[in-house]
PDB file of N, CA and C in Angstrom:
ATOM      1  N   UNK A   1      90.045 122.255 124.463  1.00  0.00           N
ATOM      2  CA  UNK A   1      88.633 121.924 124.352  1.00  0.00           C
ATOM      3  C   UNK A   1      88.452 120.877 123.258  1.00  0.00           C
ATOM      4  N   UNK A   2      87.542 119.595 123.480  1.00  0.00           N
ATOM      5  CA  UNK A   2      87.571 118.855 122.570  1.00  0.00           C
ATOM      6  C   UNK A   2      86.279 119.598 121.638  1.00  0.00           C
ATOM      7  N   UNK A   3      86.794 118.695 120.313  1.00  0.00           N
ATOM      8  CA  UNK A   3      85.949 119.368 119.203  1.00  0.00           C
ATOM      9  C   UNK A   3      84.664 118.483 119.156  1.00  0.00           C
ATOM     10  N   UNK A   4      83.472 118.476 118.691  1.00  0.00           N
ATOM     11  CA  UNK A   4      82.278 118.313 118.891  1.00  0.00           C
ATOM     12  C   UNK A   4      82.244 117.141 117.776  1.00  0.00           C
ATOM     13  N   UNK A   5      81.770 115.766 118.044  1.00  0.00           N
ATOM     14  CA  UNK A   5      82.119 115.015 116.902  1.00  0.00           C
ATOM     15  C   UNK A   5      80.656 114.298 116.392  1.00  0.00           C
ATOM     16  N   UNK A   6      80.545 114.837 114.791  1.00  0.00           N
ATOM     17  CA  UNK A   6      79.546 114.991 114.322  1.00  0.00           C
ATOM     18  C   UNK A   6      78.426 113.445 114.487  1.00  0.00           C
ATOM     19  N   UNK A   7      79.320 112.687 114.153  1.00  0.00           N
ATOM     20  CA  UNK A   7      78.844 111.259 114.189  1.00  0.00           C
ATOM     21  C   UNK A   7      77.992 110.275 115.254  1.00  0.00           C
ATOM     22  N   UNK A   8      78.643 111.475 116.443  1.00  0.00           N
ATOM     23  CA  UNK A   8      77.763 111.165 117.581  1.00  0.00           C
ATOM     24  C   UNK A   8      76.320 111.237 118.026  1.00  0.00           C
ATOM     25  N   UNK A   9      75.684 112.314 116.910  1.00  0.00           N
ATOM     26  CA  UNK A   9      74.745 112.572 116.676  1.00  0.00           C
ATOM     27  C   UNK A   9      73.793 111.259 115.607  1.00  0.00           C
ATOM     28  N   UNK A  10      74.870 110.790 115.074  1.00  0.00           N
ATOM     29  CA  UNK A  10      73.910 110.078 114.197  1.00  0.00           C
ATOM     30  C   UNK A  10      73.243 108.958 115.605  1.00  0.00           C
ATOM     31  N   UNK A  11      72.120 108.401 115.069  1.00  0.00           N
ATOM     32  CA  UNK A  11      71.702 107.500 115.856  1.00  0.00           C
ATOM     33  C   UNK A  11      71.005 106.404 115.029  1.00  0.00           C
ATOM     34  N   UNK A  12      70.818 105.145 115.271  1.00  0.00           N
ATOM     35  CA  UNK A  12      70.339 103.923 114.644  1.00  0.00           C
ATOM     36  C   UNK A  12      69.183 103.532 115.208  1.00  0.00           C
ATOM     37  N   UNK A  13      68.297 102.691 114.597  1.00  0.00           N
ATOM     38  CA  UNK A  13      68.762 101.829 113.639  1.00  0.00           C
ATOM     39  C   UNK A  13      67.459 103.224 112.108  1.00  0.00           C
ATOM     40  N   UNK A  14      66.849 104.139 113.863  1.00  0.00           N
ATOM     41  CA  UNK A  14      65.513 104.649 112.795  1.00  0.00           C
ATOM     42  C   UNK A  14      66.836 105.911 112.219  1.00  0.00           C
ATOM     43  N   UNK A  15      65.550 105.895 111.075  1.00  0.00           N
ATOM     44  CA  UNK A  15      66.488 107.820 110.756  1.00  0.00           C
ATOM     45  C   UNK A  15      65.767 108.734 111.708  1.00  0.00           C
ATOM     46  N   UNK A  16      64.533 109.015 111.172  1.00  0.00           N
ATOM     47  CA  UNK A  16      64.255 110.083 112.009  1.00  0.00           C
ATOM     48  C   UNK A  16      62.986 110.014 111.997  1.00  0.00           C
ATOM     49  N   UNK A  17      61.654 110.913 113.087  1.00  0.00           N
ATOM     50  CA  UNK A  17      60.407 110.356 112.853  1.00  0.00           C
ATOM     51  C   UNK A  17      59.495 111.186 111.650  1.00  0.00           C
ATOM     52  N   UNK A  18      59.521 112.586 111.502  1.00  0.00           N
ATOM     53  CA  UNK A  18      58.931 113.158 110.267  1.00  0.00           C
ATOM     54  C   UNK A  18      59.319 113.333 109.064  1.00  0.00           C
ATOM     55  N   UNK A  19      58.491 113.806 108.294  1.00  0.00           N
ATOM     56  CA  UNK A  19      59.291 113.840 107.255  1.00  0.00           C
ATOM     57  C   UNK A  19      59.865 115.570 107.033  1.00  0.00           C
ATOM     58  N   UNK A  20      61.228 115.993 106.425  1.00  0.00           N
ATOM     59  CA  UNK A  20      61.167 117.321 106.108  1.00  0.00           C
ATOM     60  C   UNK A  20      60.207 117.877 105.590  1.00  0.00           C
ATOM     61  N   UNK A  21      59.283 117.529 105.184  1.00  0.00           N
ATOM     62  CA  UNK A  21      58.376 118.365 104.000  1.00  0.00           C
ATOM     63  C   UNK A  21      57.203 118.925 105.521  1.00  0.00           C
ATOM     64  N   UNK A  22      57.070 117.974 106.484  1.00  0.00           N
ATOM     65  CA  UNK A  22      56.142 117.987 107.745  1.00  0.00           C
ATOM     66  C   UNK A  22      56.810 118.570 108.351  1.00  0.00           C
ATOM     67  N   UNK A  23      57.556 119.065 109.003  1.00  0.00           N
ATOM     68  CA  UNK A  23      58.306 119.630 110.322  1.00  0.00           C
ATOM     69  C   UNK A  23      59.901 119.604 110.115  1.00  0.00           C
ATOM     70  N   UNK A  24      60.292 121.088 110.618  1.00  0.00           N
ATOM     71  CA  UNK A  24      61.642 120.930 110.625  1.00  0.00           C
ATOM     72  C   UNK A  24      62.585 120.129 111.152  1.00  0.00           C
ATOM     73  N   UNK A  25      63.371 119.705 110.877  1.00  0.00           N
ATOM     74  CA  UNK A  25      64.420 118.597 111.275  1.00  0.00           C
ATOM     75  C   UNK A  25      64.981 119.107 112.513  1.00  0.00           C
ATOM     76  N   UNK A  26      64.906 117.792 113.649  1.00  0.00           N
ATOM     77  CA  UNK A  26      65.811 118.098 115.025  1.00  0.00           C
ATOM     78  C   UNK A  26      67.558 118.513 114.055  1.00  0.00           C
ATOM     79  N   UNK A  27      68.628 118.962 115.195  1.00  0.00           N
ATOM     80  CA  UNK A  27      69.625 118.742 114.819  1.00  0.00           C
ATOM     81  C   UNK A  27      70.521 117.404 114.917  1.00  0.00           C
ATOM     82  N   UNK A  28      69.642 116.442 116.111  1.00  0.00           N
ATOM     83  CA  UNK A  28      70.244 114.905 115.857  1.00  0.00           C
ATOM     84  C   UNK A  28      69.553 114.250 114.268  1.00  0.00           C
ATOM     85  N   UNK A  29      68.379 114.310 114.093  1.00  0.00           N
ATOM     86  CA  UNK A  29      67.743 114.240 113.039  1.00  0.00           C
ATOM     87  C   UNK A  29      68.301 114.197 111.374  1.00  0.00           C
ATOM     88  N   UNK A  30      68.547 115.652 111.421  1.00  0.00           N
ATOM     89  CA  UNK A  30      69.339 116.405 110.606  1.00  0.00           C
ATOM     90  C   UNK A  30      70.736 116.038 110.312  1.00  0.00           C
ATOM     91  N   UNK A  31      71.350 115.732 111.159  1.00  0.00           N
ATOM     92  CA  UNK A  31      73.007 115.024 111.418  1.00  0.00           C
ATOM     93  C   UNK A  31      72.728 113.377 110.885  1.00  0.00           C
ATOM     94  N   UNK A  32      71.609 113.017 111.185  1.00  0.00           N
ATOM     95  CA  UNK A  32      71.386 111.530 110.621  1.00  0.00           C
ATOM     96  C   UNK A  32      71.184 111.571 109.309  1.00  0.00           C
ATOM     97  N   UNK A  33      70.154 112.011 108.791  1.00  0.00           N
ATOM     98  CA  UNK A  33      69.912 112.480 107.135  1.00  0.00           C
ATOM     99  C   UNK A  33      70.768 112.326 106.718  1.00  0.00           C
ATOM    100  N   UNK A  34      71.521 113.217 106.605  1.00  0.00           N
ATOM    101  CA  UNK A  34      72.771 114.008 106.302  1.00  0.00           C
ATOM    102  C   UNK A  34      73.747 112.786 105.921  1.00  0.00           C
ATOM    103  N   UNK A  35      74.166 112.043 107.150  1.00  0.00           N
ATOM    104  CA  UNK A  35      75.170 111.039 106.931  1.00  0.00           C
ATOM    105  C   UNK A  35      74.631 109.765 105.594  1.00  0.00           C
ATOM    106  N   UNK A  36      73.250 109.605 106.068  1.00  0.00           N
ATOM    107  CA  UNK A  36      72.574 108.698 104.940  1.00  0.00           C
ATOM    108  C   UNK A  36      73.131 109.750 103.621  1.00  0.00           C
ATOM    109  N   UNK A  37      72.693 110.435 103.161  1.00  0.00           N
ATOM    110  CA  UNK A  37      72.516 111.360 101.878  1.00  0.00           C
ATOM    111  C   UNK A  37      73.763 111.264 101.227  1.00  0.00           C
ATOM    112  N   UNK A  38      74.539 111.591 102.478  1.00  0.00           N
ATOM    113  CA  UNK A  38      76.125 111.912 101.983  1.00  0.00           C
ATOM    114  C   UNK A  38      76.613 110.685 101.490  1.00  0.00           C
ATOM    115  N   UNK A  39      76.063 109.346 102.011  1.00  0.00           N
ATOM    116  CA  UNK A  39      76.598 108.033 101.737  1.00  0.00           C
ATOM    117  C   UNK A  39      76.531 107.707 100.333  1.00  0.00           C
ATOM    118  N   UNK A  40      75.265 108.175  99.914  1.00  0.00           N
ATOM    119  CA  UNK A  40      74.521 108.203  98.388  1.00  0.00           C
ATOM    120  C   UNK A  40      74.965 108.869  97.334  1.00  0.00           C
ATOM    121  N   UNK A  41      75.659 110.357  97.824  1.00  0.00           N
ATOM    122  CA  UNK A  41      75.972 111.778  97.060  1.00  0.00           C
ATOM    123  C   UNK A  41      77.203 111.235  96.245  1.00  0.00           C
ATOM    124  N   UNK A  42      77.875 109.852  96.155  1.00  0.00           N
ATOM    125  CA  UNK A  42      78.971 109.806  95.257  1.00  0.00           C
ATOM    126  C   UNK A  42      78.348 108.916  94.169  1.00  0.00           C
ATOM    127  N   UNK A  43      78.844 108.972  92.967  1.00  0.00           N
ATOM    128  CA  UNK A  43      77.812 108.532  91.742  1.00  0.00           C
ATOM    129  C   UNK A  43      78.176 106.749  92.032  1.00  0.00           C
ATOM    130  N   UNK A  44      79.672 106.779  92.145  1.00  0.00           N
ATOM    131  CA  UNK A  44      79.599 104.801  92.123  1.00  0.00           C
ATOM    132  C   UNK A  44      78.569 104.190  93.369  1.00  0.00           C
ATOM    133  N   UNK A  45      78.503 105.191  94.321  1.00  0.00           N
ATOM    134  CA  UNK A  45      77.746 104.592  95.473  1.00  0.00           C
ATOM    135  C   UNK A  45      76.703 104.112  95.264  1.00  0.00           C
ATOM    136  N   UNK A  46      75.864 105.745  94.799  1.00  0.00           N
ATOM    137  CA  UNK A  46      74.874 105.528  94.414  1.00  0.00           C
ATOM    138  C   UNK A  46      74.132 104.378  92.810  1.00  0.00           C
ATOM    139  N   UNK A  47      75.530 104.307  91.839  1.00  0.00           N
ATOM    140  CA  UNK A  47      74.927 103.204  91.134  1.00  0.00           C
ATOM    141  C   UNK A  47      74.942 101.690  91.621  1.00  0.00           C
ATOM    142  N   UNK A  48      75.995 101.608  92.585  1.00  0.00           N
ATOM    143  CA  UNK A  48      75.875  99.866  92.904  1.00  0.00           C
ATOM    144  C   UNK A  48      74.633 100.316  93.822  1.00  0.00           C
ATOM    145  N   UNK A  49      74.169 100.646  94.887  1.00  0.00           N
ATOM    146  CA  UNK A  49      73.207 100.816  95.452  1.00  0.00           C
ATOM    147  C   UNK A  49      72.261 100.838  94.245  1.00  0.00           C
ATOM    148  N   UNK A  50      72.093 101.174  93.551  1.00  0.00           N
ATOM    149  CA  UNK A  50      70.548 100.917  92.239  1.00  0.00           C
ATOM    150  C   UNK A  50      71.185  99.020  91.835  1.00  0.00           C
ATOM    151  N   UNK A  51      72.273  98.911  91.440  1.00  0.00           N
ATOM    152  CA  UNK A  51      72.479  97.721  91.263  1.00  0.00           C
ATOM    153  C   UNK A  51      71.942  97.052  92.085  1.00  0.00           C
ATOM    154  N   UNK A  52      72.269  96.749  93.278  1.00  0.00           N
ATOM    155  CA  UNK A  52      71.553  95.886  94.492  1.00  0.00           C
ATOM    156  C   UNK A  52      70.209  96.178  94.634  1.00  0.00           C
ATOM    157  N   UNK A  53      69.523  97.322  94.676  1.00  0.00           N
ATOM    158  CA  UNK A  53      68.421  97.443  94.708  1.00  0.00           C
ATOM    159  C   UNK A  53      67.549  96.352  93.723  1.00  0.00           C
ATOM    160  N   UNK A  54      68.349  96.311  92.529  1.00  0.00           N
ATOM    161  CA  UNK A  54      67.535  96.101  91.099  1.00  0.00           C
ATOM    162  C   UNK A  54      67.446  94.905  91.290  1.00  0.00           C
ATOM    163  N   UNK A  55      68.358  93.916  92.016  1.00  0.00           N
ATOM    164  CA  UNK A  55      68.714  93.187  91.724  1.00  0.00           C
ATOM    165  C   UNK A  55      68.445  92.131  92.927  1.00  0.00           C
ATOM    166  N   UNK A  56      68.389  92.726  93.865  1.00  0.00           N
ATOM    167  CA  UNK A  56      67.685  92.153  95.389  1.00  0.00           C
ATOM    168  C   UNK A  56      68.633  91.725  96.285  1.00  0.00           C
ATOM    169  N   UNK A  57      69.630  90.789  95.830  1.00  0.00           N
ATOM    170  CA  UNK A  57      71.075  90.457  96.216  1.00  0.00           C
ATOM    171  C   UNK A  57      72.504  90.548  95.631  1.00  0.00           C
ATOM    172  N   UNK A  58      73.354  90.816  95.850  1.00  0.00           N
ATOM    173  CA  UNK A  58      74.108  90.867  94.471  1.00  0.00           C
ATOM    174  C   UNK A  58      75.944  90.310  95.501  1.00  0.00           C
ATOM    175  N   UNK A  59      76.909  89.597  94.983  1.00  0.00           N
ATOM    176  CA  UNK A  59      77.657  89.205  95.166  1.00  0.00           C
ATOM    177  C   UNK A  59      78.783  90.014  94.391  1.00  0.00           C
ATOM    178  N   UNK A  60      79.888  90.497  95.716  1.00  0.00           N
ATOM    179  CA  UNK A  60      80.756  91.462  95.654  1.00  0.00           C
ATOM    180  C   UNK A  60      81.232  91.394  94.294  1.00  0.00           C
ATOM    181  N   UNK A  61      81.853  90.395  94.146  1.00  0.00           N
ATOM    182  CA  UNK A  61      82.247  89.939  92.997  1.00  0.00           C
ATOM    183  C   UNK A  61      81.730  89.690  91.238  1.00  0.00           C
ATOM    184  N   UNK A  62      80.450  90.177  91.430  1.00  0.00           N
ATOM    185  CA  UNK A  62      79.587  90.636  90.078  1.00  0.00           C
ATOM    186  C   UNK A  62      79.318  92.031  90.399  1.00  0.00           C
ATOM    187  N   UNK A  63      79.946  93.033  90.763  1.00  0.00           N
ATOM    188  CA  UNK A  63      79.948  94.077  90.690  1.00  0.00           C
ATOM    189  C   UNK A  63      81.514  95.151  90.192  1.00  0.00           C
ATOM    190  N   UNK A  64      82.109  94.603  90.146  1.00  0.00           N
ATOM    191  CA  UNK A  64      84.031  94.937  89.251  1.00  0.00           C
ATOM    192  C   UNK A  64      83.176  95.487  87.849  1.00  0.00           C
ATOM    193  N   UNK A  65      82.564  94.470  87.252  1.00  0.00           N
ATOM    194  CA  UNK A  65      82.121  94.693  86.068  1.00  0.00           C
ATOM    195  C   UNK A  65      81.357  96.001  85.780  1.00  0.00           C
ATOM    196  N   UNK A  66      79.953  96.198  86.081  1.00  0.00           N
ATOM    197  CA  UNK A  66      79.049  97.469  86.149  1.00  0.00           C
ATOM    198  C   UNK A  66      79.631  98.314  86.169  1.00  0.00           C
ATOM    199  N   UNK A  67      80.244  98.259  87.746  1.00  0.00           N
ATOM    200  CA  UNK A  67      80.759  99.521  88.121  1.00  0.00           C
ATOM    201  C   UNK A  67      81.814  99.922  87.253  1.00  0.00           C
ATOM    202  N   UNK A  68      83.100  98.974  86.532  1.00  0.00           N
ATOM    203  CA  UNK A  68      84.170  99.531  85.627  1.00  0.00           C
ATOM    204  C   UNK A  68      85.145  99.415  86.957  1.00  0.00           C
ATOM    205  N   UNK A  69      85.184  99.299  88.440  1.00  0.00           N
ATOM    206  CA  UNK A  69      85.845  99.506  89.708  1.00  0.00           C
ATOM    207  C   UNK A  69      86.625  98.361  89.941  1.00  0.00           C
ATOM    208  N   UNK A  70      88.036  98.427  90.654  1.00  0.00           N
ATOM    209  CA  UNK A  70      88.588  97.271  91.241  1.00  0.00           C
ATOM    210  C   UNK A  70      88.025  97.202  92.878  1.00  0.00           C
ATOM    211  N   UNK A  71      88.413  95.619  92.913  1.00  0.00           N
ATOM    212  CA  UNK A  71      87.458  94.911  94.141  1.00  0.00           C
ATOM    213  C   UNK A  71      87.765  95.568  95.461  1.00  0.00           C
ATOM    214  N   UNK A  72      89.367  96.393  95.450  1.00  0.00           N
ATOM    215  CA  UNK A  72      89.194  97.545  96.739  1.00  0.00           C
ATOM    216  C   UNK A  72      88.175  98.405  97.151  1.00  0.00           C
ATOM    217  N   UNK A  73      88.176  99.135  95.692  1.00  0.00           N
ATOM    218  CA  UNK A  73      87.344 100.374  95.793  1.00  0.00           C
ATOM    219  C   UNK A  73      86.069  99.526  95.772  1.00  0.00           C
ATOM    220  N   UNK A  74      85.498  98.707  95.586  1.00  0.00           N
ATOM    221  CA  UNK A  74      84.084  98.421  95.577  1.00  0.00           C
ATOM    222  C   UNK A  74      83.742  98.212  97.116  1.00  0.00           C
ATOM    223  N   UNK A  75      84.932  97.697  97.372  1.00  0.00           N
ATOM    224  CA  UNK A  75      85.047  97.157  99.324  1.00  0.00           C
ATOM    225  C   UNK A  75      85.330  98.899 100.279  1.00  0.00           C
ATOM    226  N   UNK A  76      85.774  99.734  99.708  1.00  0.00           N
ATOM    227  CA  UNK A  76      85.557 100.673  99.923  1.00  0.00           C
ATOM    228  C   UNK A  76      84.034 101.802  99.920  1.00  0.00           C
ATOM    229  N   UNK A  77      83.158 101.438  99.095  1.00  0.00           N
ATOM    230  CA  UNK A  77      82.181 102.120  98.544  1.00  0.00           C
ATOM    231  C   UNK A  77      80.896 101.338  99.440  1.00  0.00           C
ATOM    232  N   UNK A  78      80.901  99.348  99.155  1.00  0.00           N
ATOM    233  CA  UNK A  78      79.998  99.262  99.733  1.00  0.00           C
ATOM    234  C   UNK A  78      80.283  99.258 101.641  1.00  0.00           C
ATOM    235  N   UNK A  79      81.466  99.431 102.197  1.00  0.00           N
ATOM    236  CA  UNK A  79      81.395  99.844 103.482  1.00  0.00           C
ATOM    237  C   UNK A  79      81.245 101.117 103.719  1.00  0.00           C
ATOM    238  N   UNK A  80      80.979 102.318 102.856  1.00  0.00           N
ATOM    239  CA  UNK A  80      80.634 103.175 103.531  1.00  0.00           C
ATOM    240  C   UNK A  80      78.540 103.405 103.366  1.00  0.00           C
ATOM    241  N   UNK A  81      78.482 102.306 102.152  1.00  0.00           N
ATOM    242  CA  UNK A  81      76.831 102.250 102.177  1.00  0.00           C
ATOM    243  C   UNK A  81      76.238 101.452 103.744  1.00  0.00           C
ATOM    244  N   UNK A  82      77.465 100.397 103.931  1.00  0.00           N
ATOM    245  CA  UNK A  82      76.661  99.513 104.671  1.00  0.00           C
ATOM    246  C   UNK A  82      76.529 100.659 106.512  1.00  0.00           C
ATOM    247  N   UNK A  83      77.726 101.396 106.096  1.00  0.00           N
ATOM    248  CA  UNK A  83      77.767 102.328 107.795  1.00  0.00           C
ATOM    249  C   UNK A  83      77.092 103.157 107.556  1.00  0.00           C
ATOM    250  N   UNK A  84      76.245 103.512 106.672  1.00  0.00           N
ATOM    251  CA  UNK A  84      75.248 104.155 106.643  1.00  0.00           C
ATOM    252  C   UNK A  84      73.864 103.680 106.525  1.00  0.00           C
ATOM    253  N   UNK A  85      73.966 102.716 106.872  1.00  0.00           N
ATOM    254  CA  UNK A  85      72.549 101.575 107.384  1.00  0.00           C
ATOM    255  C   UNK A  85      71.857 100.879 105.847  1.00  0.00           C
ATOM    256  N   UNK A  86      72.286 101.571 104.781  1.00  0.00           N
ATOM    257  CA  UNK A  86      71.720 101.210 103.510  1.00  0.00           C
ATOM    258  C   UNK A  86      71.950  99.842 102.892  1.00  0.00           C
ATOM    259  N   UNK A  87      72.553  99.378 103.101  1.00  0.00           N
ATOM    260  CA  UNK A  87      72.589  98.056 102.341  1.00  0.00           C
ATOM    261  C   UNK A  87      73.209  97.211 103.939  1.00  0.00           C
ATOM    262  N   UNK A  88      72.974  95.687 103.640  1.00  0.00           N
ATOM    263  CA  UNK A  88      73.129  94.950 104.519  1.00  0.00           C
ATOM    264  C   UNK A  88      74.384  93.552 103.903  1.00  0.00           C
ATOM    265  N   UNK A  89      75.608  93.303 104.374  1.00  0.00           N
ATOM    266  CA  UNK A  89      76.095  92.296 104.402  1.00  0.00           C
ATOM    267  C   UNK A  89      76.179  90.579 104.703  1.00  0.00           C
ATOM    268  N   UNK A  90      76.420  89.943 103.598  1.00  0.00           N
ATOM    269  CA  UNK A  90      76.751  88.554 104.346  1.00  0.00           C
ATOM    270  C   UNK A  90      77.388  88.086 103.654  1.00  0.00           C
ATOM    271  N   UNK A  91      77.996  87.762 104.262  1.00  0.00           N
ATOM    272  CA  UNK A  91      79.781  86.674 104.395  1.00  0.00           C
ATOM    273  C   UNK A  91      79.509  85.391 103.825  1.00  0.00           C
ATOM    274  N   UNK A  92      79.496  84.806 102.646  1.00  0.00           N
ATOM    275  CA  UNK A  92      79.632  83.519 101.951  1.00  0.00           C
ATOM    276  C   UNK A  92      80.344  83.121 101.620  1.00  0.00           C
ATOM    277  N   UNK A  93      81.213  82.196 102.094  1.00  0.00           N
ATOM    278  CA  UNK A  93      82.933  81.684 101.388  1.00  0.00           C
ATOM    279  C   UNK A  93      83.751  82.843 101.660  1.00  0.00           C
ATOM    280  N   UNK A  94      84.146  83.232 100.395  1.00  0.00           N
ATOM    281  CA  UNK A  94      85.096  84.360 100.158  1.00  0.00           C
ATOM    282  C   UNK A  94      84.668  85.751 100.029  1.00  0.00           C
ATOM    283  N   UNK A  95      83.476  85.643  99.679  1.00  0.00           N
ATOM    284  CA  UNK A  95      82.469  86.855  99.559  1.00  0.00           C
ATOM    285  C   UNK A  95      81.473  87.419 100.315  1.00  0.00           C
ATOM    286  N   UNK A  96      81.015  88.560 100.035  1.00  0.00           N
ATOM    287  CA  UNK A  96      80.179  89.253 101.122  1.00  0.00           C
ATOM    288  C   UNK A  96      78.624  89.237  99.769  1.00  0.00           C
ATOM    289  N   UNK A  97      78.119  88.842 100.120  1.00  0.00           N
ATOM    290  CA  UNK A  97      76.303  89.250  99.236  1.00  0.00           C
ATOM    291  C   UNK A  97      75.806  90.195  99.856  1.00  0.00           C
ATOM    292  N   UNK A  98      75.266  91.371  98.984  1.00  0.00           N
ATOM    293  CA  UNK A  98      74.688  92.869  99.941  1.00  0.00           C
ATOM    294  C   UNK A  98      73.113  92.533  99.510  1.00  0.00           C
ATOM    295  N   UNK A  99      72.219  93.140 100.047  1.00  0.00           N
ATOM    296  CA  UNK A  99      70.916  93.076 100.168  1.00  0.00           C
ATOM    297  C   UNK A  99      70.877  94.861 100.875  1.00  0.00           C
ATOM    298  N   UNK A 100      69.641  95.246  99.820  1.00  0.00           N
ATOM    299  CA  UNK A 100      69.135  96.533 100.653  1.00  0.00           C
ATOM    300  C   UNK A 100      68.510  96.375 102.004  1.00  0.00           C
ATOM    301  N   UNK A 101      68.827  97.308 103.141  1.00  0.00           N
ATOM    302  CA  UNK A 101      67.709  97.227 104.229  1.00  0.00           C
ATOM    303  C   UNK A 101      66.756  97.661 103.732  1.00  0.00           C
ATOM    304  N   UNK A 102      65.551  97.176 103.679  1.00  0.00           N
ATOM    305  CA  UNK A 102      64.673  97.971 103.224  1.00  0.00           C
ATOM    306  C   UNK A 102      63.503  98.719 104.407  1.00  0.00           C
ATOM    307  N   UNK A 103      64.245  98.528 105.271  1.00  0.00           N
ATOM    308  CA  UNK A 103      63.570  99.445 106.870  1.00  0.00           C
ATOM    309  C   UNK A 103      63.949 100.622 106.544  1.00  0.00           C
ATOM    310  N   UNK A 104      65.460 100.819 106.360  1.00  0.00           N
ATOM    311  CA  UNK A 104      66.241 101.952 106.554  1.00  0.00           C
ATOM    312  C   UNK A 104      65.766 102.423 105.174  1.00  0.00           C
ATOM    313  N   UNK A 105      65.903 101.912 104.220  1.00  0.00           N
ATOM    314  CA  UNK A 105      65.408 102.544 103.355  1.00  0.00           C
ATOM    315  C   UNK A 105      64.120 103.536 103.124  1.00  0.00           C
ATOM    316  N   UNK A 106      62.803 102.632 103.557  1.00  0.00           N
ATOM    317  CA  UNK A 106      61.732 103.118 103.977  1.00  0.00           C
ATOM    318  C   UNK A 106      61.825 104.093 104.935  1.00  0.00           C
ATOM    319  N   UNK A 107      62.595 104.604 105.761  1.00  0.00           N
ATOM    320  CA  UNK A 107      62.812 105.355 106.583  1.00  0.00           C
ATOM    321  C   UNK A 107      63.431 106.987 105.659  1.00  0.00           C
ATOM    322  N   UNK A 108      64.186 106.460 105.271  1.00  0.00           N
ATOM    323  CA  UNK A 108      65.328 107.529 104.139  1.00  0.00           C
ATOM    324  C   UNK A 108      63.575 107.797 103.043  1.00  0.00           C
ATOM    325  N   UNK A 109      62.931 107.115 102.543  1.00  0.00           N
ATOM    326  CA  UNK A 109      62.102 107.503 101.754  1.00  0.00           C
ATOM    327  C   UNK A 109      60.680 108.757 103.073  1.00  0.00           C
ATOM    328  N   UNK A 110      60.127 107.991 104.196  1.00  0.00           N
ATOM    329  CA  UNK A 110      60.030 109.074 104.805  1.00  0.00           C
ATOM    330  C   UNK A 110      60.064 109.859 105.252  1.00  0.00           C
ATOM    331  N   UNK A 111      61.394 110.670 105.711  1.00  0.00           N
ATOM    332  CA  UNK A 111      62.014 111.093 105.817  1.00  0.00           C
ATOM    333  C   UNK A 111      62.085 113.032 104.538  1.00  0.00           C
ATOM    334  N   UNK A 112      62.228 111.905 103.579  1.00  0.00           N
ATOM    335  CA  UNK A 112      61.998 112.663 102.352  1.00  0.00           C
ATOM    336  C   UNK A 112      60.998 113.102 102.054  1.00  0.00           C
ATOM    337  N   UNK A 113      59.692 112.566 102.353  1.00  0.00           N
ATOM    338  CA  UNK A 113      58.402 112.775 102.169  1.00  0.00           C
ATOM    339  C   UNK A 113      58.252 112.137 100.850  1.00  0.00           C
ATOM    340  N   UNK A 114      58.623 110.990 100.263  1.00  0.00           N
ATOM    341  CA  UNK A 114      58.159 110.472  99.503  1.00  0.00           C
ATOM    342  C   UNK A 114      57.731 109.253  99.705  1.00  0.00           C
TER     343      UNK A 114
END
């Protein structure tokens, strides 16, 4: 029997339509959250994500510094923000510049009920 694979549940590009605080979460819903949250729940994630936020755009390569991180792990951290719809990529020369979605974001904030 194949095993049930969680990810399949997530769905794009919305999170979900209420907020928890309004109505209980579907379980596709819930499985979406979830993957956003979890993307956030590690502290470097979540500080370059405030970095970019703060900052509006930010280039891969001015982020080694903040973070204290080598340029793997940063290429590690912001691809698991960007597969979680939170920040957005672009390819300049040698570098990638991240920008928040700020749809998805707004979404992750209703969601929350904030």
């Amino acid at each position: 029997m194949a095993k049930a694979n969680p990810a399949a549940d997530v769905k794009e590009p919305g999170l979900c339509c209420a907020s928890v605080v309004e109505t209980p979460l579907t379980h596709p819903d819930a499985t979406n959250l979830a993957h956003v949250l979890a993307a956030l729940a590690d502290p470097v994630r979540l500080q370059l994500f405030s970095i970019v936020a703060a900052q509006g755009e930010v280039c891969s390569c001015d982020l080694e510094a903040p973070l204290g991180r080598s340029q793997p792990t940063i290429s590690h951290h912001t691809k698991l923000l960007a597969e979680a719809g939170l920040i957005v990529g672009e390819k300049r020369g040698r570098w990638v510049w991240w920008r928040i979605d700020q749809a998805r974001l707004a979404d992750v904030r209703k969601a929350l009920g904030a």
